[in-house]
Protein backbone atom coordinates (compact mmCIF):
# COMPACT_ATOMS: atom_id res chain seq x y z
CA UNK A 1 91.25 61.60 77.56
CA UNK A 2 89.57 64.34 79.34
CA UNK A 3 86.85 63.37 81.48
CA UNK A 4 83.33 64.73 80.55
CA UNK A 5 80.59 66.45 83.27
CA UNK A 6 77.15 67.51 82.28
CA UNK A 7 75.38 70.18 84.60
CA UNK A 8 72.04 70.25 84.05
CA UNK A 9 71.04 73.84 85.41
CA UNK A 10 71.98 77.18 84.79
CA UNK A 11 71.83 79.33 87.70
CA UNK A 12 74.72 80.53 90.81
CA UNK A 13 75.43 76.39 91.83
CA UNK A 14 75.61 75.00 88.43
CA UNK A 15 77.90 77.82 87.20
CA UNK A 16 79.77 77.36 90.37
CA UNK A 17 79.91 73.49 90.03
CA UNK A 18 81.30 74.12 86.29
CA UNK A 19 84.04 76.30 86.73
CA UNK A 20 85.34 74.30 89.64
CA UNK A 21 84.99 70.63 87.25
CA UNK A 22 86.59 72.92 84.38
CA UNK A 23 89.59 73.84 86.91
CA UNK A 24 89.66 70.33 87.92
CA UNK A 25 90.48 68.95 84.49
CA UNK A 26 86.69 68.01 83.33
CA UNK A 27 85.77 68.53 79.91
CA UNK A 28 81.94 70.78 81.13
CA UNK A 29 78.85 71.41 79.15
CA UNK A 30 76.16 72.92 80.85
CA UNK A 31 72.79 72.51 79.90
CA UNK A 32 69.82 75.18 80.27
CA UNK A 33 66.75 75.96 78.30
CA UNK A 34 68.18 79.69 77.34
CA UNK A 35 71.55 79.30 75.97
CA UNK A 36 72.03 83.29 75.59
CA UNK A 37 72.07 83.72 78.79
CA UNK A 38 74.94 81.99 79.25
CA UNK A 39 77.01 83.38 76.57
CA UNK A 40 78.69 86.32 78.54
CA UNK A 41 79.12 83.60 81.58
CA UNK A 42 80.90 81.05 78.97
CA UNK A 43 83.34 83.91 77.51
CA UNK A 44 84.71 85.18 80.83
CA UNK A 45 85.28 81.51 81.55
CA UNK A 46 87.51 81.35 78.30
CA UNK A 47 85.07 79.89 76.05
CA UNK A 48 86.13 76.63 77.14
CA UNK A 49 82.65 75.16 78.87
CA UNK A 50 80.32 73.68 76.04
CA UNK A 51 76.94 74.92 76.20
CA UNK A 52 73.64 72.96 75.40
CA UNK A 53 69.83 72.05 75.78
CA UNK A 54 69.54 69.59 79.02
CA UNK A 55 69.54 66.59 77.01
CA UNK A 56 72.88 67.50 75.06
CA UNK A 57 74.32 68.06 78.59
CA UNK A 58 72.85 64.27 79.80
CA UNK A 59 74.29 62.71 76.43
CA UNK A 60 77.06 64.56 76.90
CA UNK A 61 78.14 64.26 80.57
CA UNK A 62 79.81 60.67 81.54
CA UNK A 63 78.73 61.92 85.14
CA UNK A 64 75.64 64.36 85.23
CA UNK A 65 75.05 66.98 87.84
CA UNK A 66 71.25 68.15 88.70
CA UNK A 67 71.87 71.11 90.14
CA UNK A 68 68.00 73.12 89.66
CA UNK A 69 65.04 74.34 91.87
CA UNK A 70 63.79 71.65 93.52
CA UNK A 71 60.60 72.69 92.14
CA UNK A 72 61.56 72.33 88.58
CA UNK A 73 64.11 69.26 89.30
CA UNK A 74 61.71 66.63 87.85
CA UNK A 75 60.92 68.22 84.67
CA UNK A 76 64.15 68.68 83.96
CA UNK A 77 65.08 65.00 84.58
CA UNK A 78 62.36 64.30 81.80
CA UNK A 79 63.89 66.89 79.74
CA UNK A 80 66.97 65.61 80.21
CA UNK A 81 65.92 62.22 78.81
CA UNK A 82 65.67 59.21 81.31
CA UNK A 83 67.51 56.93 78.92
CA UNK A 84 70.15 59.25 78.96
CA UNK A 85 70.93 59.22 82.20
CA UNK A 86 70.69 55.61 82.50
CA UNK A 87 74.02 53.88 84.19
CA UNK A 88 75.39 56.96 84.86
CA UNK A 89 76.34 58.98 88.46
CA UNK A 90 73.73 61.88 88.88
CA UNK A 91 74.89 64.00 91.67
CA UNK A 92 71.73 65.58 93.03
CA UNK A 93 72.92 68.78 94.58
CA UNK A 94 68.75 69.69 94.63
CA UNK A 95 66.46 70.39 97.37
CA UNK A 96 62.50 70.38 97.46
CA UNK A 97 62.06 74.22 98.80
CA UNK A 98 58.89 75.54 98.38
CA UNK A 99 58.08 78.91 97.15
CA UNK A 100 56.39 80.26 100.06
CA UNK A 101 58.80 82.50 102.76
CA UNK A 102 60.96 81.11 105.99
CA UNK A 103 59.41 81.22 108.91
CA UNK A 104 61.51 81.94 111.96
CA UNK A 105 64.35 81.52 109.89
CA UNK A 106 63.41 77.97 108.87
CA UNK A 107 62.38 76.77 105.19
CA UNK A 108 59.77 74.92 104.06
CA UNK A 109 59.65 72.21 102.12
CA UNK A 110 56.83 71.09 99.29
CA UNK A 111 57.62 66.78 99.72
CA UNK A 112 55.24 64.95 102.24
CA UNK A 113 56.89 63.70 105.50
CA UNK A 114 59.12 60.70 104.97
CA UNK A 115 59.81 61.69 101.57
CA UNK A 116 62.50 63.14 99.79
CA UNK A 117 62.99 64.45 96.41
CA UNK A 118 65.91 62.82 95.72
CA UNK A 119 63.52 59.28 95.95
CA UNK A 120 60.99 61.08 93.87
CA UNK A 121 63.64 61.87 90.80
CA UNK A 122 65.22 58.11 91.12
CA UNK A 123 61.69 56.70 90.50
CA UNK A 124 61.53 59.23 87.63
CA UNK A 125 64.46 57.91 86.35
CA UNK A 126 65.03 54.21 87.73
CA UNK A 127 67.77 53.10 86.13
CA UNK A 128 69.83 56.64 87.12
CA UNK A 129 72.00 56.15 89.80
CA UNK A 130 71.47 59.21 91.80
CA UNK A 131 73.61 60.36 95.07
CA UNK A 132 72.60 63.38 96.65
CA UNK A 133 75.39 66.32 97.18
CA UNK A 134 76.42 70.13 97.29
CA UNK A 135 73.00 70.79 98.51
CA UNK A 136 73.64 71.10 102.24
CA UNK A 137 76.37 74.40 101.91
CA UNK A 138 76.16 77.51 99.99
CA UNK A 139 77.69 78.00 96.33
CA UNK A 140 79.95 80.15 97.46
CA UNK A 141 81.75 76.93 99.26
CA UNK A 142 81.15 74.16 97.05
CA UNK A 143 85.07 73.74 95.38
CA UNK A 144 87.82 73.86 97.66
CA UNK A 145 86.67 75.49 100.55
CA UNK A 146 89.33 76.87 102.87
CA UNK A 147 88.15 76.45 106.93
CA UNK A 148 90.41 76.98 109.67
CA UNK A 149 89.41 73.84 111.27
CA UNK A 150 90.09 71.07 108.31
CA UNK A 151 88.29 69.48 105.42
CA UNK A 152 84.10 69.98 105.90
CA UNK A 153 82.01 66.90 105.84
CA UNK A 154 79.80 66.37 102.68
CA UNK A 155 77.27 64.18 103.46
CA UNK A 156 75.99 61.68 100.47
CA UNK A 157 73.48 59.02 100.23
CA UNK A 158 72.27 57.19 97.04
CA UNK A 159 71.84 53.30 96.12
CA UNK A 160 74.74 52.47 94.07
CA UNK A 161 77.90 51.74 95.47
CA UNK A 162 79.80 52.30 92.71
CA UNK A 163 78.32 55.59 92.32
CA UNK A 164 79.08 56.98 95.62
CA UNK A 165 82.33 56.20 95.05
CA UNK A 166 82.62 58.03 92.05
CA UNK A 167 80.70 61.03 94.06
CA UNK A 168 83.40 60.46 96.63
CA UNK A 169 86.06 60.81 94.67
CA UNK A 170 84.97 63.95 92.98
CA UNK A 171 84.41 65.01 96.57
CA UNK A 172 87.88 64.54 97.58
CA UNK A 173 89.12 66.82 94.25
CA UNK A 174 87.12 69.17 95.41
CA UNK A 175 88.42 69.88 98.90
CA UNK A 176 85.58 67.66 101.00
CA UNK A 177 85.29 64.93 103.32
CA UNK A 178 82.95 62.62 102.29
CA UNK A 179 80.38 60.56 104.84
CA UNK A 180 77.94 57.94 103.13
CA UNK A 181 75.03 57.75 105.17
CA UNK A 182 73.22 55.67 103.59
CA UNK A 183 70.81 54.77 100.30
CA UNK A 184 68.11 56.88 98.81
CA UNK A 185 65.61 56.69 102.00
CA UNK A 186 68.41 58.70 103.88
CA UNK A 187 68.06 61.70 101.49
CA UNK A 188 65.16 62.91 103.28
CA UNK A 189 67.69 63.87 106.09
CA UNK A 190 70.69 64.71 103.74
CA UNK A 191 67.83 67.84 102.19
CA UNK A 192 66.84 68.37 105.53
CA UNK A 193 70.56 70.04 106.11
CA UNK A 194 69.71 72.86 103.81
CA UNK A 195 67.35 73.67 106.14
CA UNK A 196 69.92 74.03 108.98
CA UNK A 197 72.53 75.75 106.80
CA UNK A 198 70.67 78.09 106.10
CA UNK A 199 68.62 79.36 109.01
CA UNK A 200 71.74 81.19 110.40
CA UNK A 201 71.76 83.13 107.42
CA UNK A 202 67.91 83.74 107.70
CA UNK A 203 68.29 84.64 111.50
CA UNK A 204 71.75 86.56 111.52
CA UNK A 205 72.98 86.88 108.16
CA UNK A 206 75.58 84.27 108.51
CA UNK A 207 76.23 82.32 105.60
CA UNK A 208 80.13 81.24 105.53
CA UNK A 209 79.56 78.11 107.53
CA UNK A 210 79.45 74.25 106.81
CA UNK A 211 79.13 71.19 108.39
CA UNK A 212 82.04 68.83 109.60
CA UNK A 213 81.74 65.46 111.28
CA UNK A 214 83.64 64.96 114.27
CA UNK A 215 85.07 61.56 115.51
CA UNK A 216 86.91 59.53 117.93
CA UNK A 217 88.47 57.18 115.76
């Protein structure tokens, strides 16, 4: 039996994250408030990704992915349905960027210091088990990204072991290297990467990088 993904979100990364779980084997339904604006996007992907309100997707999905603005990322988790997302893997591929411009290149971000909104969306839903991911590289790189230098470095952090492996395994199908950094008071600095990603595109226009971990041993 196929396994079964729910994306929660409808824009460029949850599109991208569904096609590359539908070319990975996944059974996908995506979930968005609008489903007509999906239609054309579901029949050029052969009609075979489900589509559904954000709490079909949640029931649906035996792993969820948020993948929203950060802005809008804790309504939807209500929307969603907390109970619904209870036990399962919730790959938060989010990030709390606030509405007003860059400056110098830099984003802003609308969470207080020391917090993240990954923690904010786990107390939302406490009995989730989130692990942030896909939110420090561009859409355009999420599945299989080809680098001349190796594998990338995807760096994760949530509280449940057992979910991080899961992450980490999805990860791996999807052309990453994985680096656990930690539980949901490291997701401050996991969102804190978008903010380096993307200032070389804000500065020079350069937006086909990502971020790889070098070690020793």
């Amino acid at each position: 039996m196929k396994k079964k993904v729910g994306i929660i979100g409808s824009g460029g990364v949850a599109k991208t994250l569904a096609e590359g779980f539908l070319k990975h084997g996944y059974n996908v339904m995506v979930g968005t408030r609008d489903t007509s604006k999906l239609e054309a996007w579901q029949t050029q992907t052969g009609g075979k990704i489900k589509l559904g309100s954000f709490a079909d997707a949640a029931k649906f999905g035996q792993v969820i992915v948020l993948a929203v603005k950060g802005k809008h990322a804790k309504e939807a988790v209500k929307m969603a349905g907390t109970r619904r997302l209870a036990g399962k893997t919730v790959l938060d591929a989010t990030n709390p960027i606030d509405d007003t411009p860059p400056i110098n290149g830099a984003l802003r971000f609308f969470t207080k210091a020391n917090q993240s909104l990954m923690e904010i969306l786990q107390k939302t839903a406490p009995k989730a088990n989130f692990v942030k991911a896909f939110n420090s590289v561009g859409a355009a790189f999420m599945v299989n990204p080809e680098f001349p230098d190796g594998k990338p470095t995807m760096f994760i952090c949530g509280n449940d072991a057992g979910a991080k492996e899961q992450a980490s395994a999805i990860l791996d199908l999807f052309g990453w290297d994985t680096e656990d950094v930690g539980a949901a008071e490291s997701a401050g600095a996991v969102e804190q990467l978008c903010i380096i990603w993307c200032a070389p595109g804000f500065l020079r226009n350069q937006w086909t990088h990502a971020f790889r971990l070098m070690k020793l041993n």
